[in-house]
C-alpha atoms as a PDB file:
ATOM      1  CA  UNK A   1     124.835 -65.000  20.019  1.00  0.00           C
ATOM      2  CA  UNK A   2     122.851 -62.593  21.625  1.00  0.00           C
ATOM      3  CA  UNK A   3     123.181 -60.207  18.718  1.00  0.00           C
ATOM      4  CA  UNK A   4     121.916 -63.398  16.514  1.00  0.00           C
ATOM      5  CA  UNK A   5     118.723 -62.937  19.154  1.00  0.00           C
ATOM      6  CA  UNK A   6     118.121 -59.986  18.857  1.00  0.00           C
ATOM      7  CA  UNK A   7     118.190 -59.457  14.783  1.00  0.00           C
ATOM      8  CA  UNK A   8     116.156 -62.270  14.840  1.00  0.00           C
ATOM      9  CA  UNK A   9     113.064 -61.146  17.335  1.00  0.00           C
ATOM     10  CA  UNK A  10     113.355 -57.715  15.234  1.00  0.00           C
ATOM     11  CA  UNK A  11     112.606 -59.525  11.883  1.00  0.00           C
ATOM     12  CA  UNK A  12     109.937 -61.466  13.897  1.00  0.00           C
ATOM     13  CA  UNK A  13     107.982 -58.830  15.038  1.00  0.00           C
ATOM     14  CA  UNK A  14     108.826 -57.254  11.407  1.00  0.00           C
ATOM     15  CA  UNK A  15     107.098 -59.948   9.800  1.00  0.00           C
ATOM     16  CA  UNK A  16     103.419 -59.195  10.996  1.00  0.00           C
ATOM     17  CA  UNK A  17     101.180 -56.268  10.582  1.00  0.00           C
ATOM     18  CA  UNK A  18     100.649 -53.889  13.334  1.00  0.00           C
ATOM     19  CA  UNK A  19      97.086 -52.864  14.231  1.00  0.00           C
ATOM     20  CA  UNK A  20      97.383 -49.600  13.031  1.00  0.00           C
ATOM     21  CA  UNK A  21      97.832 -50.612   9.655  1.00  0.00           C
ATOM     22  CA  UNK A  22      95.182 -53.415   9.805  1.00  0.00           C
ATOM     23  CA  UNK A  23      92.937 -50.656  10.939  1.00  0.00           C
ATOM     24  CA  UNK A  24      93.983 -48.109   7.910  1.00  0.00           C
ATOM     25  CA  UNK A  25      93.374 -50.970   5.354  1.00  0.00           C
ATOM     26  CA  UNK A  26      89.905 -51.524   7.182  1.00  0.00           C
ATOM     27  CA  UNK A  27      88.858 -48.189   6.851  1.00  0.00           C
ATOM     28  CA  UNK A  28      90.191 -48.249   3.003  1.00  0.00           C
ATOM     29  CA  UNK A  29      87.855 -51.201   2.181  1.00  0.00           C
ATOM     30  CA  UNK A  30      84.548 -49.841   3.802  1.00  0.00           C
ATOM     31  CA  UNK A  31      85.172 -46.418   2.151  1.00  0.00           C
ATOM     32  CA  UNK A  32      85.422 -48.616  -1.228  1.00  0.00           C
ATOM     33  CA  UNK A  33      82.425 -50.688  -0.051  1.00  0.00           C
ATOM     34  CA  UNK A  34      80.298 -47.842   0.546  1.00  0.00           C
ATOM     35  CA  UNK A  35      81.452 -45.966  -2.580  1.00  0.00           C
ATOM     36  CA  UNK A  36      80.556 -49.137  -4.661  1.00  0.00           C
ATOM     37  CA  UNK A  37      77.204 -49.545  -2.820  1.00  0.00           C
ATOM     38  CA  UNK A  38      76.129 -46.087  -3.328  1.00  0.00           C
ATOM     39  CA  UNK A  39      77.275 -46.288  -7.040  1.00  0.00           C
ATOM     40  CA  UNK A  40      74.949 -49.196  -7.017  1.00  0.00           C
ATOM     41  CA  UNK A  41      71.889 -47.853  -5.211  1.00  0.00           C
ATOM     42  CA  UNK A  42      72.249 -44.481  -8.488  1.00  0.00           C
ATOM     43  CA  UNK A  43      72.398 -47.179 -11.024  1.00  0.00           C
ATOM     44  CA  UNK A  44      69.096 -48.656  -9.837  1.00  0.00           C
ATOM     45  CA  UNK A  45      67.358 -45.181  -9.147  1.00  0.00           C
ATOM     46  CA  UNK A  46      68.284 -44.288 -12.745  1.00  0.00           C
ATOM     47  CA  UNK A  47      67.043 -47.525 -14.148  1.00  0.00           C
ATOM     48  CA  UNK A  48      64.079 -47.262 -12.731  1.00  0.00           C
ATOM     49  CA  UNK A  49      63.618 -43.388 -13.738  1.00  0.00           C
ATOM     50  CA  UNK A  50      64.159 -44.503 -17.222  1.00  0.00           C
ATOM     51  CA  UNK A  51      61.758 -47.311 -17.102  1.00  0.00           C
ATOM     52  CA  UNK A  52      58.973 -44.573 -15.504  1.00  0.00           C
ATOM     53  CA  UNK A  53      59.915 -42.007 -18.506  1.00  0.00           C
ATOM     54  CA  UNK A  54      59.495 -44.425 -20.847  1.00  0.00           C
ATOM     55  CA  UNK A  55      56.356 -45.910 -19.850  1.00  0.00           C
ATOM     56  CA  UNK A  56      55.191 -42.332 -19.143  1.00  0.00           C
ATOM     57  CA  UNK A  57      56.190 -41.445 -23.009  1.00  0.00           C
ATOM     58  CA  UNK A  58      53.871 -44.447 -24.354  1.00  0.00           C
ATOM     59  CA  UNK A  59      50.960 -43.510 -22.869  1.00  0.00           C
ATOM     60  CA  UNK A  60      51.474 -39.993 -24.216  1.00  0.00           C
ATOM     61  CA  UNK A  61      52.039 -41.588 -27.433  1.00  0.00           C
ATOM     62  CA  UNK A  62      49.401 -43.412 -27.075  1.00  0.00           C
ATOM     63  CA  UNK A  63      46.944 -40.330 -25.826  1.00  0.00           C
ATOM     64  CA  UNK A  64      47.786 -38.124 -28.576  1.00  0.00           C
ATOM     65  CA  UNK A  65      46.958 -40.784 -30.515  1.00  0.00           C
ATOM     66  CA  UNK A  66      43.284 -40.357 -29.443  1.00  0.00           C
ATOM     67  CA  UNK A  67      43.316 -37.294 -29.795  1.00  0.00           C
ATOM     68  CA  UNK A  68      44.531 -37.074 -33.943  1.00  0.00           C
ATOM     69  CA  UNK A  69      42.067 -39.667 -34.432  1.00  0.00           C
ATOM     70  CA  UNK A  70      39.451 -37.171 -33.263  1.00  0.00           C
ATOM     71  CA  UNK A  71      37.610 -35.335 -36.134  1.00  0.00           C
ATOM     72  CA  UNK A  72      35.080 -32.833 -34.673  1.00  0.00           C
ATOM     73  CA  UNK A  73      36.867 -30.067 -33.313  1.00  0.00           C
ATOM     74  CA  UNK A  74      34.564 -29.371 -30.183  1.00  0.00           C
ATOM     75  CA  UNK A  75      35.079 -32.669 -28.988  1.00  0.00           C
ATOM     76  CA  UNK A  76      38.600 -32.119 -29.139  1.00  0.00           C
ATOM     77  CA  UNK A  77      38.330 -28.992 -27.254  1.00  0.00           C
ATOM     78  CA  UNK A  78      36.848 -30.522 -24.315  1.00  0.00           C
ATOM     79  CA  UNK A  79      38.861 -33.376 -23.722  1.00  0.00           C
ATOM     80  CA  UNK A  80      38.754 -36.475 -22.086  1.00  0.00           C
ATOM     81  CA  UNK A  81      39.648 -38.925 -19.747  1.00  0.00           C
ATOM     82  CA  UNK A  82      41.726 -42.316 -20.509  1.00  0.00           C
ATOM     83  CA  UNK A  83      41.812 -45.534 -18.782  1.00  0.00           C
ATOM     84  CA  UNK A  84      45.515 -46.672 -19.361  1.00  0.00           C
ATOM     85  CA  UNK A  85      45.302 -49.816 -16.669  1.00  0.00           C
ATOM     86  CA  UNK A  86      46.236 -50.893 -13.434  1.00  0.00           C
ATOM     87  CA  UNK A  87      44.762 -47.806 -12.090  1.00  0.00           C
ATOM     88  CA  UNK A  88      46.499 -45.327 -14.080  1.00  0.00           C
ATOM     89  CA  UNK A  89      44.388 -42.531 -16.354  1.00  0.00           C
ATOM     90  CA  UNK A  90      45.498 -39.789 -18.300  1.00  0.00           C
ATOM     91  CA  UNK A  91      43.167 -36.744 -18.733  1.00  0.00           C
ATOM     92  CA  UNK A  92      43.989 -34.027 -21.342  1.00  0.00           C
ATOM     93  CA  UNK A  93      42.739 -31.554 -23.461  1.00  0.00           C
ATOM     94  CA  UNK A  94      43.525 -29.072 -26.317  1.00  0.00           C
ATOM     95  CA  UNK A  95      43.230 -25.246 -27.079  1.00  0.00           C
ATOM     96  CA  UNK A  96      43.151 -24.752 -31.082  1.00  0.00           C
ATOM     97  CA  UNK A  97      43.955 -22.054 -32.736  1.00  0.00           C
ATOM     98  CA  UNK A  98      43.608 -20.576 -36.269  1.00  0.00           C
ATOM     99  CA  UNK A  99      46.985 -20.359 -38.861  1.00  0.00           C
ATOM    100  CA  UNK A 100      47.294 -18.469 -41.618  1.00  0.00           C
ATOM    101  CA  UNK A 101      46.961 -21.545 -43.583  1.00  0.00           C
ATOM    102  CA  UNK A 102      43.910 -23.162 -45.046  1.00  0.00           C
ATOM    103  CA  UNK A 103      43.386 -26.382 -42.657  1.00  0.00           C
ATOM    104  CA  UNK A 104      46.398 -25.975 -40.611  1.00  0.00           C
ATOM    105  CA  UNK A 105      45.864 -25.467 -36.969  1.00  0.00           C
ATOM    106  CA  UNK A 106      48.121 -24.818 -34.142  1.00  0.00           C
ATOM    107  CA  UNK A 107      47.280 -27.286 -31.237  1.00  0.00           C
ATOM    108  CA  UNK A 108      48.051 -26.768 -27.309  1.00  0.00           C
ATOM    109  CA  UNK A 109      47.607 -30.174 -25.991  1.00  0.00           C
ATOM    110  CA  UNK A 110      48.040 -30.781 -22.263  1.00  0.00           C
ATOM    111  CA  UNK A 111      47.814 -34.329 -20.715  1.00  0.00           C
ATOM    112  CA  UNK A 112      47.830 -35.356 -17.001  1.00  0.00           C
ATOM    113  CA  UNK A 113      48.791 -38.922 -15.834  1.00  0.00           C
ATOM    114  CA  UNK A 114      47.831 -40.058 -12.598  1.00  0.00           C
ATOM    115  CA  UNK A 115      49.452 -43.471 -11.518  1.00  0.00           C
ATOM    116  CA  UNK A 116      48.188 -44.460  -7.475  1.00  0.00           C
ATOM    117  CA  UNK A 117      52.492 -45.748  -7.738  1.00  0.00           C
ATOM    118  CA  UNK A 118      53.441 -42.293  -8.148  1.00  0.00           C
ATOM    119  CA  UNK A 119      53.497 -39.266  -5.378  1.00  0.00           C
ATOM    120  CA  UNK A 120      52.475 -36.820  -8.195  1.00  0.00           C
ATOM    121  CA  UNK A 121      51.035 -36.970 -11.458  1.00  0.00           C
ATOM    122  CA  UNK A 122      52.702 -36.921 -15.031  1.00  0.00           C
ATOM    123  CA  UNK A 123      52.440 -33.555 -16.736  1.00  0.00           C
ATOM    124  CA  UNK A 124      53.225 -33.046 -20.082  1.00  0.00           C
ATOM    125  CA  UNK A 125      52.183 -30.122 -22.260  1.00  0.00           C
ATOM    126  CA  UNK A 126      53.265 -30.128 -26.150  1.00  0.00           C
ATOM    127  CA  UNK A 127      52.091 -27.561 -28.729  1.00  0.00           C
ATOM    128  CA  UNK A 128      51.944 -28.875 -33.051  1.00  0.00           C
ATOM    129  CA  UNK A 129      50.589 -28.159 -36.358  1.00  0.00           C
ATOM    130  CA  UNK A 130      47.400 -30.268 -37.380  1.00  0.00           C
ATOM    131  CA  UNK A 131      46.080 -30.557 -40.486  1.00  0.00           C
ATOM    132  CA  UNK A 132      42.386 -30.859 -40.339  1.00  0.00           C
ATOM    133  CA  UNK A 133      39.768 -30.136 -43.090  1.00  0.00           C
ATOM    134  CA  UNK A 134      37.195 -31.268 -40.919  1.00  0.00           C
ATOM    135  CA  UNK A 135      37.980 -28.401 -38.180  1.00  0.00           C
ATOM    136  CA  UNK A 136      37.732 -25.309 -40.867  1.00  0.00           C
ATOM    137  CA  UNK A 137      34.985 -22.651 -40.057  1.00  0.00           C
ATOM    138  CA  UNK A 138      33.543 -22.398 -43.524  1.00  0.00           C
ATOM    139  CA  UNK A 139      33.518 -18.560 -43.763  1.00  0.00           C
ATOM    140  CA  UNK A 140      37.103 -18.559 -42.643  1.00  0.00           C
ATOM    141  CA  UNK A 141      38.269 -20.917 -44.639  1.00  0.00           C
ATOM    142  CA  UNK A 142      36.829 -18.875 -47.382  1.00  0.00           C
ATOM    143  CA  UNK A 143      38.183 -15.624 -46.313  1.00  0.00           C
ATOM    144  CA  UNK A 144      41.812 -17.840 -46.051  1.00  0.00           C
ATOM    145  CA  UNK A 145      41.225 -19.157 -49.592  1.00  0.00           C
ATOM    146  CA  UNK A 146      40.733 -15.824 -51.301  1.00  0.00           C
ATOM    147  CA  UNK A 147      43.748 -14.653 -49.717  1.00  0.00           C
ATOM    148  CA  UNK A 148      46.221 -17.257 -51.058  1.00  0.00           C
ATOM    149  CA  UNK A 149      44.426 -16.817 -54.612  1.00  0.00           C
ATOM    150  CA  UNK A 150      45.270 -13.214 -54.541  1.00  0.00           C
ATOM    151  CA  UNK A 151      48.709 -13.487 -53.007  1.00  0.00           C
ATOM    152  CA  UNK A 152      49.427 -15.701 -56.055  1.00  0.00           C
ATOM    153  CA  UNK A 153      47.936 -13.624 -58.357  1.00  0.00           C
ATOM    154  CA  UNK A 154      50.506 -10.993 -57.067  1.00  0.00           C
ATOM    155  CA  UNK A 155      52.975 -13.171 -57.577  1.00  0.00           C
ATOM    156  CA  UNK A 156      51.947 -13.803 -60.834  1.00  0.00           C
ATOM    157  CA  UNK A 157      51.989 -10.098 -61.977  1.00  0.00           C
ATOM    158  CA  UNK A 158      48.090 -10.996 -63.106  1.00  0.00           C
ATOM    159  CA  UNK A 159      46.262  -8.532 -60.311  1.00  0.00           C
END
C-alpha cells in the first residue's frame, strides 16, 4: 500500500502548475499585452497623421485655388495671406517665369500653413504650367508670336 501512496501524492503534486511555469506564462502574456498595446498606440499615431495630411492637402487645394483665380500677374507675385479657420492661415506666394510658349508660364508657388495645434508650420512648395493670356508682356508675346509663325513657315518649306 505504501507504493499505492506514493504513486498517488506524485500524480497529486503532478496535477498542478509549479510557479515557475505560472511565472513564464505571466511574462508571455504581458510581452503580448505590450506588443498589442504598442501596435495600438502606431495605429492611432498613423490615423491621426493621415487625418493632418489630408486636411493639410485641402487647404492647399483650396489655396491654389486662390491663387488660379487670380488674373493680374503682380498681384500674384506678391502673395497673400489666408484665413482657413480656427486659427489656422496659410500664406504663400509665387515666382513666374517666362516659357517658350505664347501664354504659358512656369509657376513656383510656395505656401506656409500655420495651425496654433501644430509645433511647426505646413510647408509645401509645388512648381506648374499656367496658362494665362492676361499675364503676357505685350512686346514679348509679340516677339513669341513671330517666332512660332516662322518656325512653321520652316516647316512648311514657305521661308
Amino acid at each position: 500500500m505504501s507504493a499505492k501512496r506514493e504513486s498517488r501524492g506524485a500524480a497529486a503534486r503532478r496535477a498542478g502548475f509549479t510557479l515557475i511555469e505560472v511565472l513564464v506564462a505571466l511574462a508571455i502574456f504581458a510581452m503580448a499585452a505590450v506588443v498589442l498595446g504598442a501596435t495600438y498606440v502606431n495605429a492611432l499615431n498613423a490615423y491621426e497623421a493621415a487625418t493632418r495630411h489630408n486636411e493639410s492637402e485641402s487647404d492647399l487645394r483650396f489655396v491654389r485655388a486662390i491663387l488660379l483665380a487670380e488674373a493680374d500677374r503682380s498681384t500674384v507675385e506678391e502673395g497673400g495671406d489666408v484665413d482657413l479657420g480656427n486659427s489656422r492661415r496659410a500664406r504663400w506666394q509665387a515666382e513666374i517665369a517666362s516659357t517658350d510658349t505664347v501664354d504659358l508660364f512656369s509657376v513656383t508657388w510656395t505656401c506656409e500653413i500655420t495651425d496654433p495645434a501644430r509645433k511647426a508650420p505646413y510647408r509645401a512648395t509645388k512648381t506648374f504650367l499656367l496658362l494665362r493670356p492676361t499675364w503676357s508682356d505685350s512686346v514679348e508675346r509679340s516677339t513669341l508670336l513671330e517666332a512660332v509663325k516662322e518656325r512653321i513657315q520652316e516647316i512648311q518649306g514657305t521661308r
